[in-house]
C-alpha atoms as a PDB file:
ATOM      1  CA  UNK A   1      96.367 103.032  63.682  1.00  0.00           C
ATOM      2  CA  UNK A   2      99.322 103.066  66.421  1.00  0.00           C
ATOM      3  CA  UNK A   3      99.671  99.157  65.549  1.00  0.00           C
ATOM      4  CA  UNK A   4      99.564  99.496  62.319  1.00  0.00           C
ATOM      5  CA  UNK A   5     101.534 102.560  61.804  1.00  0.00           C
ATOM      6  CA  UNK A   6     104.695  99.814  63.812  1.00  0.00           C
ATOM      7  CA  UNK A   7     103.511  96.832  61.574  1.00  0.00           C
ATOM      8  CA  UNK A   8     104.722  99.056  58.917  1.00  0.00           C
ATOM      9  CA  UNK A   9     107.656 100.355  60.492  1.00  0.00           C
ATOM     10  CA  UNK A  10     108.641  96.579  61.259  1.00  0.00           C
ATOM     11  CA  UNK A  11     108.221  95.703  57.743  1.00  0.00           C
ATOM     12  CA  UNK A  12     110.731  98.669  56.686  1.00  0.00           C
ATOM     13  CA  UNK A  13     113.207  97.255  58.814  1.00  0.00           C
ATOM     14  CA  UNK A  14     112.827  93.535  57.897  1.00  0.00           C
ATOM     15  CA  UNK A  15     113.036  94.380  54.222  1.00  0.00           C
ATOM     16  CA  UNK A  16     115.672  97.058  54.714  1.00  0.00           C
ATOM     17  CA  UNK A  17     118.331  95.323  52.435  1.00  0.00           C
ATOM     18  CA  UNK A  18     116.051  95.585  49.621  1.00  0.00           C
ATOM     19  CA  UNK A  19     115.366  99.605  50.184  1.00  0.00           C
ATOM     20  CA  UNK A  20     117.423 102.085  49.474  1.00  0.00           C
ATOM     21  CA  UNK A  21     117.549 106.039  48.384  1.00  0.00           C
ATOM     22  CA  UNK A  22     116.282 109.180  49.552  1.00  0.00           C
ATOM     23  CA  UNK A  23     112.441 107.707  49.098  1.00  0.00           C
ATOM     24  CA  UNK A  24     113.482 105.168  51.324  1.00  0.00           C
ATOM     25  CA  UNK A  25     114.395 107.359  54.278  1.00  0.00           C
ATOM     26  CA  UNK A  26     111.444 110.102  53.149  1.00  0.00           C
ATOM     27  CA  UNK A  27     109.225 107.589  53.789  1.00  0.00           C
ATOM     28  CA  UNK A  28     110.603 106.112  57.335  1.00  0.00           C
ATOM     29  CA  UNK A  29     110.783 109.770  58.492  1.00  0.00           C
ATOM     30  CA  UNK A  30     107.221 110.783  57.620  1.00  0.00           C
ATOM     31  CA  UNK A  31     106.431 106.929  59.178  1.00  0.00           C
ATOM     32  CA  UNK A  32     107.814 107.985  62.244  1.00  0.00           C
ATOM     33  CA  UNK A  33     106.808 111.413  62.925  1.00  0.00           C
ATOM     34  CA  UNK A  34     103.281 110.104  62.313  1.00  0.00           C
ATOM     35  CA  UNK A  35     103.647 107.481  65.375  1.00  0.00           C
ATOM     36  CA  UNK A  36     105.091 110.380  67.685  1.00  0.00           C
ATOM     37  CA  UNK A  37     102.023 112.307  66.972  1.00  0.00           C
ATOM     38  CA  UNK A  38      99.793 109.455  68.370  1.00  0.00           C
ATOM     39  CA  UNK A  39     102.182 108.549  71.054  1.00  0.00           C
ATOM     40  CA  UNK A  40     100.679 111.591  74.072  1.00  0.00           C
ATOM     41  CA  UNK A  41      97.513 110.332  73.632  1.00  0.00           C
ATOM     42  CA  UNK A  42      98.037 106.560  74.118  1.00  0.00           C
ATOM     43  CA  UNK A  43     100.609 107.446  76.899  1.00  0.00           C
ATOM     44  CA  UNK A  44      98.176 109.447  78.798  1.00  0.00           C
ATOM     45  CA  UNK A  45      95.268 107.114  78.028  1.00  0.00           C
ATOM     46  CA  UNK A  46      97.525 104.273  79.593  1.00  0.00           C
ATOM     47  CA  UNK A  47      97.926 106.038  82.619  1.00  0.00           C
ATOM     48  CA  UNK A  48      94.354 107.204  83.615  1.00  0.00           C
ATOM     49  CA  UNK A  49      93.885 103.457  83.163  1.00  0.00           C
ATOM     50  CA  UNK A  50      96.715 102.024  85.573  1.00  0.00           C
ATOM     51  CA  UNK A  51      97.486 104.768  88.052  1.00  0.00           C
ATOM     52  CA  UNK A  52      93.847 105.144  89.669  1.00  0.00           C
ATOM     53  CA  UNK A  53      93.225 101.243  89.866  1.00  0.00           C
ATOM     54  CA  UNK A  54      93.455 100.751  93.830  1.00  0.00           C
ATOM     55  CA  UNK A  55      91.393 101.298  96.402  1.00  0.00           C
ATOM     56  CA  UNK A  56      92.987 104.005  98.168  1.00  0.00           C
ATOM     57  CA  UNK A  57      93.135 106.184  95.244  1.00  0.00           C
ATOM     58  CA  UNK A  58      89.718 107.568  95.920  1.00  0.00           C
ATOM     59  CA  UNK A  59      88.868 111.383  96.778  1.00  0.00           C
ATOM     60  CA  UNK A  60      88.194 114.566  95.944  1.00  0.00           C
ATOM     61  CA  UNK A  61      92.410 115.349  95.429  1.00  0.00           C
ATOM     62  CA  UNK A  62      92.753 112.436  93.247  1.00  0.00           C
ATOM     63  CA  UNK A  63      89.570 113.242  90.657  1.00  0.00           C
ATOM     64  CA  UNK A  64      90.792 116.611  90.739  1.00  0.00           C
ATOM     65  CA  UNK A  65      93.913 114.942  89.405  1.00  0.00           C
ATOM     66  CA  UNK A  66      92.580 112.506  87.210  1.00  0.00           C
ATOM     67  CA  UNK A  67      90.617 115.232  85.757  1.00  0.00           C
ATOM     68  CA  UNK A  68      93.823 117.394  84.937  1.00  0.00           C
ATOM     69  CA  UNK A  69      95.069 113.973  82.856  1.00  0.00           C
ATOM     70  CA  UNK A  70      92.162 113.375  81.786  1.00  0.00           C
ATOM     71  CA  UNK A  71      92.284 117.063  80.366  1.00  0.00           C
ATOM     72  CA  UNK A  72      95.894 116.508  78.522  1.00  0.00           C
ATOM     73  CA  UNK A  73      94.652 113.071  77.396  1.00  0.00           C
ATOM     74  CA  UNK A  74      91.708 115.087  75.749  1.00  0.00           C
ATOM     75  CA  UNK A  75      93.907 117.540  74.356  1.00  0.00           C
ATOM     76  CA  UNK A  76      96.520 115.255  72.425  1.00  0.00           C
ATOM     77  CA  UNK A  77      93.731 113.133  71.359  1.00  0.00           C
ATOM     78  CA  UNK A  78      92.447 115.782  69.383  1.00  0.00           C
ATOM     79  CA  UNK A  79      95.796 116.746  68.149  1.00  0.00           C
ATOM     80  CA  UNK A  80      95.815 113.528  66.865  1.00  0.00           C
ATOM     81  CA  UNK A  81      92.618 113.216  64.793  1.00  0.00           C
ATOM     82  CA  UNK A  82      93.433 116.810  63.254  1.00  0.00           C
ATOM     83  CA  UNK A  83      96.937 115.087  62.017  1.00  0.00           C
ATOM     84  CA  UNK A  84      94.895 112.242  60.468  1.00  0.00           C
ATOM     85  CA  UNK A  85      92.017 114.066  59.347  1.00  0.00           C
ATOM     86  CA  UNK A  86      94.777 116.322  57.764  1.00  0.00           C
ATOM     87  CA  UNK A  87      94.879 116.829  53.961  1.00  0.00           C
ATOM     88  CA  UNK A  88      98.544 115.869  54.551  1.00  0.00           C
ATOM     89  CA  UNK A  89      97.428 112.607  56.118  1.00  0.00           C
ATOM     90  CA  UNK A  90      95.635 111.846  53.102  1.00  0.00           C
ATOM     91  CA  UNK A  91      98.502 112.490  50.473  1.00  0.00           C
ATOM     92  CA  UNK A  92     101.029 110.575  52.688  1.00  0.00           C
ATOM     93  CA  UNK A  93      98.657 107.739  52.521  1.00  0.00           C
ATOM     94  CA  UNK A  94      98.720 107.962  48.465  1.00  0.00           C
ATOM     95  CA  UNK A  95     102.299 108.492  48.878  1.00  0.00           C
ATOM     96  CA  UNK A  96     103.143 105.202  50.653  1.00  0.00           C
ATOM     97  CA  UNK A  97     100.414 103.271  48.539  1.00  0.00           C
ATOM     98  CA  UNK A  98     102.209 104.370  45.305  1.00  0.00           C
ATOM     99  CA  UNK A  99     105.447 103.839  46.220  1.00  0.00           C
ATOM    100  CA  UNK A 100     104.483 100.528  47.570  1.00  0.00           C
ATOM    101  CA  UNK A 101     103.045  99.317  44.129  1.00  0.00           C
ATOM    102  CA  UNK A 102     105.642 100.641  41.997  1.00  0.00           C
ATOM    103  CA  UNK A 103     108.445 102.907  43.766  1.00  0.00           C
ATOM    104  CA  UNK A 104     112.004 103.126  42.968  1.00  0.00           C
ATOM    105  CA  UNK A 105     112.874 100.424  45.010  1.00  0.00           C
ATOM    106  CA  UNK A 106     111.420  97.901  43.122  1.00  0.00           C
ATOM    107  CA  UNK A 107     113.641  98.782  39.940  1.00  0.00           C
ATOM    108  CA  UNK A 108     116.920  99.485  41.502  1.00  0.00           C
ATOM    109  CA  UNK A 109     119.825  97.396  40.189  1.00  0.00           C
ATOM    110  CA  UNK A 110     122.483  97.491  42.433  1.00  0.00           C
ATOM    111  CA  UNK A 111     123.684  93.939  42.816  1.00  0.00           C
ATOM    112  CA  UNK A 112     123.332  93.620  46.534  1.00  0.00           C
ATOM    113  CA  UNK A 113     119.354  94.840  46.641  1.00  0.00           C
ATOM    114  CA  UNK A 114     118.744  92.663  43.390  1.00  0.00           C
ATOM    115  CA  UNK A 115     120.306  89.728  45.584  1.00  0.00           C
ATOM    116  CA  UNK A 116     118.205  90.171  48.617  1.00  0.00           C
ATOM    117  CA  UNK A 117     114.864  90.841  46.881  1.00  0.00           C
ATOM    118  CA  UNK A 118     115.608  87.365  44.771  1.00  0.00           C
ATOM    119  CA  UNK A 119     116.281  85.591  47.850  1.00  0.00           C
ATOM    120  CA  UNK A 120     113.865  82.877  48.758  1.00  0.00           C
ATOM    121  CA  UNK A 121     111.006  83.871  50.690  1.00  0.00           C
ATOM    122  CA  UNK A 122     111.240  81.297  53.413  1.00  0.00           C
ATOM    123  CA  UNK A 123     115.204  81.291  53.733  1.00  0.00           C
ATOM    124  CA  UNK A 124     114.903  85.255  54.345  1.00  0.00           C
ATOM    125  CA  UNK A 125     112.575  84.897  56.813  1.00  0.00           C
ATOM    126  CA  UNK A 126     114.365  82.120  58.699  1.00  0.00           C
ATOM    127  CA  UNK A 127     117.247  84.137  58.928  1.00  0.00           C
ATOM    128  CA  UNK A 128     115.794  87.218  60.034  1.00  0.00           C
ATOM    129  CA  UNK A 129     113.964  85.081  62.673  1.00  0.00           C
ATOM    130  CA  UNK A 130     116.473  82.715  63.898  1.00  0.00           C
ATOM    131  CA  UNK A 131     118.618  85.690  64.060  1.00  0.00           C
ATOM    132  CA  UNK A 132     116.238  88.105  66.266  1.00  0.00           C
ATOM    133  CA  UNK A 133     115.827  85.352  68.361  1.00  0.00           C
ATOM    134  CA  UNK A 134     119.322  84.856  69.262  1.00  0.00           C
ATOM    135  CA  UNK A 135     119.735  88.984  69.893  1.00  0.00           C
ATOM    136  CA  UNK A 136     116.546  88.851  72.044  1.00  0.00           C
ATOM    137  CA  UNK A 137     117.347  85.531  73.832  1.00  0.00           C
ATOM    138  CA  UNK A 138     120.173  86.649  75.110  1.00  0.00           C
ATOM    139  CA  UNK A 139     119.838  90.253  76.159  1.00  0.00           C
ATOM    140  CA  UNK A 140     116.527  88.575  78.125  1.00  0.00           C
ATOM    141  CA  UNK A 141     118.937  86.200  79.656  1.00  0.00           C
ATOM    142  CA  UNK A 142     120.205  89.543  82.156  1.00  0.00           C
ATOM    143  CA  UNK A 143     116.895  91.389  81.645  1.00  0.00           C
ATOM    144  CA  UNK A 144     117.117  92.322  85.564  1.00  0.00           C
ATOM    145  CA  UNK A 145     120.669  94.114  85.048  1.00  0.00           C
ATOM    146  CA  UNK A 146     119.215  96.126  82.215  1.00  0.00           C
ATOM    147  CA  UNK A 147     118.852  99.936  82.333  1.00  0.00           C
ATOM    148  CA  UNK A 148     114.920 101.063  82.073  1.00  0.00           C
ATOM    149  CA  UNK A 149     116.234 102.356  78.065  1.00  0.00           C
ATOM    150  CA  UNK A 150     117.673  98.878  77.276  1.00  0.00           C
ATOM    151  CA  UNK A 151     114.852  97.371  78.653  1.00  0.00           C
ATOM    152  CA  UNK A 152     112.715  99.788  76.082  1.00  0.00           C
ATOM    153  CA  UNK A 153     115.078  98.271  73.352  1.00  0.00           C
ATOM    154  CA  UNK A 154     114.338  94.636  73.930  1.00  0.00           C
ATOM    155  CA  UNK A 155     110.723  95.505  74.363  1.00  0.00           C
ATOM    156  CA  UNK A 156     111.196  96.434  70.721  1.00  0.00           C
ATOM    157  CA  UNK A 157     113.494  93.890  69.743  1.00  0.00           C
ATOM    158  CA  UNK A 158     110.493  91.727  71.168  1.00  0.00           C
ATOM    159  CA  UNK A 159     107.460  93.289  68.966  1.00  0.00           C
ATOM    160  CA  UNK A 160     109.740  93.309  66.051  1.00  0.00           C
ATOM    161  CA  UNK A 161     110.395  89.051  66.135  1.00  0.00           C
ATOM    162  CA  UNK A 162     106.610  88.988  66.653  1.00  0.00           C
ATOM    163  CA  UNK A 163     105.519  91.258  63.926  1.00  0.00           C
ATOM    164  CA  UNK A 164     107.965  88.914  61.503  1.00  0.00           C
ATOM    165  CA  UNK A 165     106.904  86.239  62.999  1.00  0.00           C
ATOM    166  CA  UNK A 166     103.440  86.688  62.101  1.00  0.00           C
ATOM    167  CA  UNK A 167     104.392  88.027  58.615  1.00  0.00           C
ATOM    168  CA  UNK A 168     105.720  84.967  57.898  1.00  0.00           C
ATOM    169  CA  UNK A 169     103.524  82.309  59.033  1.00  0.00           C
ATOM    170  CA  UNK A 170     102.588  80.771  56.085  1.00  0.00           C
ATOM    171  CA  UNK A 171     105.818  79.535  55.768  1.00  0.00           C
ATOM    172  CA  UNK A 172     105.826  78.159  59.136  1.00  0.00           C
ATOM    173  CA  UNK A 173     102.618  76.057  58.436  1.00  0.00           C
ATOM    174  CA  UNK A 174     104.691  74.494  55.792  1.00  0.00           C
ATOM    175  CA  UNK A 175     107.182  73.642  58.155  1.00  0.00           C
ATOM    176  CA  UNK A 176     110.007  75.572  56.253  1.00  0.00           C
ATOM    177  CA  UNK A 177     110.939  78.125  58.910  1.00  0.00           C
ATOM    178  CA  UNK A 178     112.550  75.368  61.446  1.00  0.00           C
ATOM    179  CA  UNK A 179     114.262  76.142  64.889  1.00  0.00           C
ATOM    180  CA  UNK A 180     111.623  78.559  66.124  1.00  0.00           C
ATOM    181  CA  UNK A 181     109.130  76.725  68.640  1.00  0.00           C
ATOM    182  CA  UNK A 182     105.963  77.657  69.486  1.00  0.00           C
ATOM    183  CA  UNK A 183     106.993  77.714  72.945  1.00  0.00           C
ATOM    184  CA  UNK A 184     109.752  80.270  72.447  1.00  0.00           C
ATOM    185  CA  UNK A 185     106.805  82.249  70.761  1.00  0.00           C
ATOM    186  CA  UNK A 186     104.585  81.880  73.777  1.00  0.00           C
ATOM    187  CA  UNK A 187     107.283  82.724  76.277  1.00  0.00           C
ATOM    188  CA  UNK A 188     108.338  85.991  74.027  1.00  0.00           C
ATOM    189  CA  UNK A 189     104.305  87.042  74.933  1.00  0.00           C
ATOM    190  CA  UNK A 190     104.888  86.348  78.233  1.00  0.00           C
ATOM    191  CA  UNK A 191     108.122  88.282  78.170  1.00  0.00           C
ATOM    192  CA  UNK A 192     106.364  91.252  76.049  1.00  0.00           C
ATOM    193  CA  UNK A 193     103.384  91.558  78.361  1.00  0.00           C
ATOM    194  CA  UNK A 194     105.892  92.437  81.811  1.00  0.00           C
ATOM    195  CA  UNK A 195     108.519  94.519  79.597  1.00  0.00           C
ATOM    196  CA  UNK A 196     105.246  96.684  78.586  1.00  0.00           C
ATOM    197  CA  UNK A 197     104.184  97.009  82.050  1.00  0.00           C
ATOM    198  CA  UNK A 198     107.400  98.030  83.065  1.00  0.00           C
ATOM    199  CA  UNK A 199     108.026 100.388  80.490  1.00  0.00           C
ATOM    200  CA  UNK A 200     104.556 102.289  81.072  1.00  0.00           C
ATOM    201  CA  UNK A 201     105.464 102.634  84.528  1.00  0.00           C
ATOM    202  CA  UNK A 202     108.463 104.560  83.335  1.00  0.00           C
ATOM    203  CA  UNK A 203     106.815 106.469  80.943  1.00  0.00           C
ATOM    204  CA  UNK A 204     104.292 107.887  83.450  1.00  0.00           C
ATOM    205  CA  UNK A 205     107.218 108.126  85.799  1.00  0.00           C
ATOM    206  CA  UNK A 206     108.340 110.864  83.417  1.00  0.00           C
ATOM    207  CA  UNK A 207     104.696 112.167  83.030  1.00  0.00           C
ATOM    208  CA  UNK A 208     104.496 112.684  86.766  1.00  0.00           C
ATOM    209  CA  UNK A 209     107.667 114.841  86.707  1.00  0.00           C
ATOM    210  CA  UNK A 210     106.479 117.036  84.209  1.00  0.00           C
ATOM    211  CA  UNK A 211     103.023 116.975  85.988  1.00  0.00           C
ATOM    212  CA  UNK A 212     104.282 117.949  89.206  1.00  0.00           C
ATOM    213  CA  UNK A 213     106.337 120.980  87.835  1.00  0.00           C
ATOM    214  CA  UNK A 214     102.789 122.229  87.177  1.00  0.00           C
ATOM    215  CA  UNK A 215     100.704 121.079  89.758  1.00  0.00           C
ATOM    216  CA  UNK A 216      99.728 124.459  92.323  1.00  0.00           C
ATOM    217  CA  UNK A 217      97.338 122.778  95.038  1.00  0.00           C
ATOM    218  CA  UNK A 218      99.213 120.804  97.296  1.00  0.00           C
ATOM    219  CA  UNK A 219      96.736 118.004  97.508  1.00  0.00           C
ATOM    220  CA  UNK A 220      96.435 117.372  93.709  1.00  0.00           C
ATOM    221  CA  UNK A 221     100.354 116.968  94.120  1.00  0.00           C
ATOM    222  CA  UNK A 222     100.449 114.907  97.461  1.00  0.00           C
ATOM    223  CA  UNK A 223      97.643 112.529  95.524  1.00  0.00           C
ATOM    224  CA  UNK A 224     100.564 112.214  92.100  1.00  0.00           C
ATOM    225  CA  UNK A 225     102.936 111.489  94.321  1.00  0.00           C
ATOM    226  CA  UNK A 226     100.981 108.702  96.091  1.00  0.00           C
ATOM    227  CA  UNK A 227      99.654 107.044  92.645  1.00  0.00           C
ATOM    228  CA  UNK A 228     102.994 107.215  91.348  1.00  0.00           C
ATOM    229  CA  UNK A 229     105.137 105.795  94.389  1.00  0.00           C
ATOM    230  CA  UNK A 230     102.472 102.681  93.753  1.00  0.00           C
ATOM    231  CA  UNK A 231     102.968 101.939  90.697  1.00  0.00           C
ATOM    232  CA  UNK A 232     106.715 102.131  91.320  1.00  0.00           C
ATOM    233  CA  UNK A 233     106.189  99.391  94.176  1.00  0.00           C
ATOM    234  CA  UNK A 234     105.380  97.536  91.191  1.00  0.00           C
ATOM    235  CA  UNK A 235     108.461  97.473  89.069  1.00  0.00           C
ATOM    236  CA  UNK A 236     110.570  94.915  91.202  1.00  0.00           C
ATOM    237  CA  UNK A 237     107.718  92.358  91.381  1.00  0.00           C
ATOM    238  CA  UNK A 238     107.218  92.761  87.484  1.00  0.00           C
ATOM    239  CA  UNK A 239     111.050  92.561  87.312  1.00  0.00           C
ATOM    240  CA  UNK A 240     111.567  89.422  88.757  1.00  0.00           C
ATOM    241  CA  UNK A 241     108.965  87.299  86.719  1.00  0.00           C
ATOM    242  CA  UNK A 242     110.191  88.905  83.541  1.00  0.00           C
ATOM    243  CA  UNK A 243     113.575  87.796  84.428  1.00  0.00           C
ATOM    244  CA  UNK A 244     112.161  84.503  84.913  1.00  0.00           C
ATOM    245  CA  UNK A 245     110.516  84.344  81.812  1.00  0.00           C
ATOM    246  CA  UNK A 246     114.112  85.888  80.279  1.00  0.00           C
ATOM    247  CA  UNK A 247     115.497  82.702  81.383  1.00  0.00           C
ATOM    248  CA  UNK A 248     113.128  80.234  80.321  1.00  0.00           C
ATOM    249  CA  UNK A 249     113.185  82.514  76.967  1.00  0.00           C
ATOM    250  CA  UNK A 250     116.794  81.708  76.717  1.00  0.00           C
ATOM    251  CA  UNK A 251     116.624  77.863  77.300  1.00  0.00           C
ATOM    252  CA  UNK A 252     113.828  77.790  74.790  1.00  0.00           C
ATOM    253  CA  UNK A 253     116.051  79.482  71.976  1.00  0.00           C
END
C-alpha cells in the first residue's frame, strides 16, 4: 500500500500542470496524511531488521530491547490497519476513484491546463524525464557534500524519475523517449539502493533519540547505544560508493 500510496503521489506531481482547484489539493492532502500514517510502522519494521544483524548484538539487554521495538512496531502497525480498515478509508478510496474517472479536472478550460493535457503523450514524458534527469544528475554529482535532508530530497528526486520512468515505458519500447539510457536507469538503482540505506540509518538515528529519552535500565540503553553507533560506522562506507555511483550517474546523463 506504502508503494502504491507514492506511485500515486508521483503521478500527482508528474501531471500537476493539468490539475488544478481545491479538489486538487483535497486530494494530495488526504494522499499524504494517509502515507504518514503507514510511515511508524515501516520505519520501525526497518529497524528491527538492520540494527540486530551482527554478531555481537546478542543477549539478554539487546532482546529486551528488540522486544521494546518490537512492541512500538506492533503498536503503529495496528494503528495502521484501523486507518485502512476505517469507514473513512473506504470513502477516500471512492473519492479518488470518482474523481479520477470524471473530476473537475478533466473539464477545466483554462488555456494553460487545456494545453498540457493536449500535449503529446510521448513529448510530455520526455520532457519530464530528460528534465529529472538533469536535476538528479547533478545534485548526485556532490552527493558526499550533501546534508542527510538533501540527501532525503534526491532520494526522492530518484523514486520520482523511476516511477515516470516506468509509467512511461511503452513509449520507450517505441523508441520515442530518446536520451535516457538504460544504463543511466541502472546506475539511478544503484544510486537509490545506498541513498535508502543511508537515509534509514538516519531515520533510526532519530528513533534511538527518542528511544533513549525513555529507556530506564541501563543495559537496554548501553545495548541502543551499541546497535546504533554500528550502524553509524556504516554511513561513510555507504557514502563513498554512492558518491561513486553519483559520478558515474552524472557521466551517464
Amino acid at each position: 500500500m506504502r508503494i502504491g500510496l507514492r506511485r500515486l503521489r508521483v503521478a500527482l506531481s508528474i501531471f500537476k500542470k493539468m490539475l488544478r482547484g481545491r479538489d486538487i489539493i483535497a486530494i494530495t492532502d488526504k494522499v499524504k496524511w494517509l502515507a504518514n500514517q503507514l510511515e511508524p510502522a515501516r520505519e520501525y519494521h526497518v529497524f528491527l531488521t538492520d540494527a540486530f544483524k551482527h554478531a555481537h548484538t546478542t543477549g539478554l539487554e539487546f532482546e529486551v530491547l528488540k522486544a521494546d521495538i518490537r512492541a512500538r512496531h506492533d503498536l503503529f502497525l495496528n494503528s495502521s490497519k484501523k486507518v485502512v480498515g476505517s469507514d473513512g478509508f473506504r470513502a477516500f478510496i471512492a473519492e479518488l476513484a470518482l474523481w479520477l474517472l470524471d473530476g473537475p479536472w478533466l473539464h477545466d478550460r483554462d488555456s494553460r491546463t487545456t494545453f498540457a493535457r493536449e500535449k503529446l503523450l510521448k513529448h510530455f514524458a520526455q520532457h519530464e524525464l530528460r528534465e529529472r534527469a538533469w536535476k538528479i544528475s547533478n545534485a548526485a554529482r556532490g552527493i558526499d557534500k550533501l546534508t542527510p535532508a538533501r540527501r532525503h530530497k534526491l532520494r526522492i528526486a530518484v523514486k520520482k524519475i523511476r516511477y515516470t520512468y516506468g509509467f512511461f515505458e511503452h513509449l520507450i519500447t517505441t523508441k520515442a523517449i530518446k536520451g535516457i539510457k538504460l544504463s543511466f536507469m541502472e546506475e539511478l538503482d544503484s544510486l537509490q539502493d545506498k541513498l535508502g540505506k543511508l537515509n534509514d540509518i538516519a531515520t533510526q538515528m532519530e528513533l534511538a533519540s527518542k528511544l533513549s529519552r525513555e529507556l530506564k535500565d541501563d543495559k537496554e540503553a548501553l545495548a541502543l547505544g551499541f546497535v546504533i553507533g554500528l550502524r553509524i560506522c556504516r554511513i561513510q562506507p555507504i557514502l563513498k560508493k554512492a558518491k561513486r555511483s553519483g559520478r558515474r550517474l552524472y557521466r551517464l546523463a
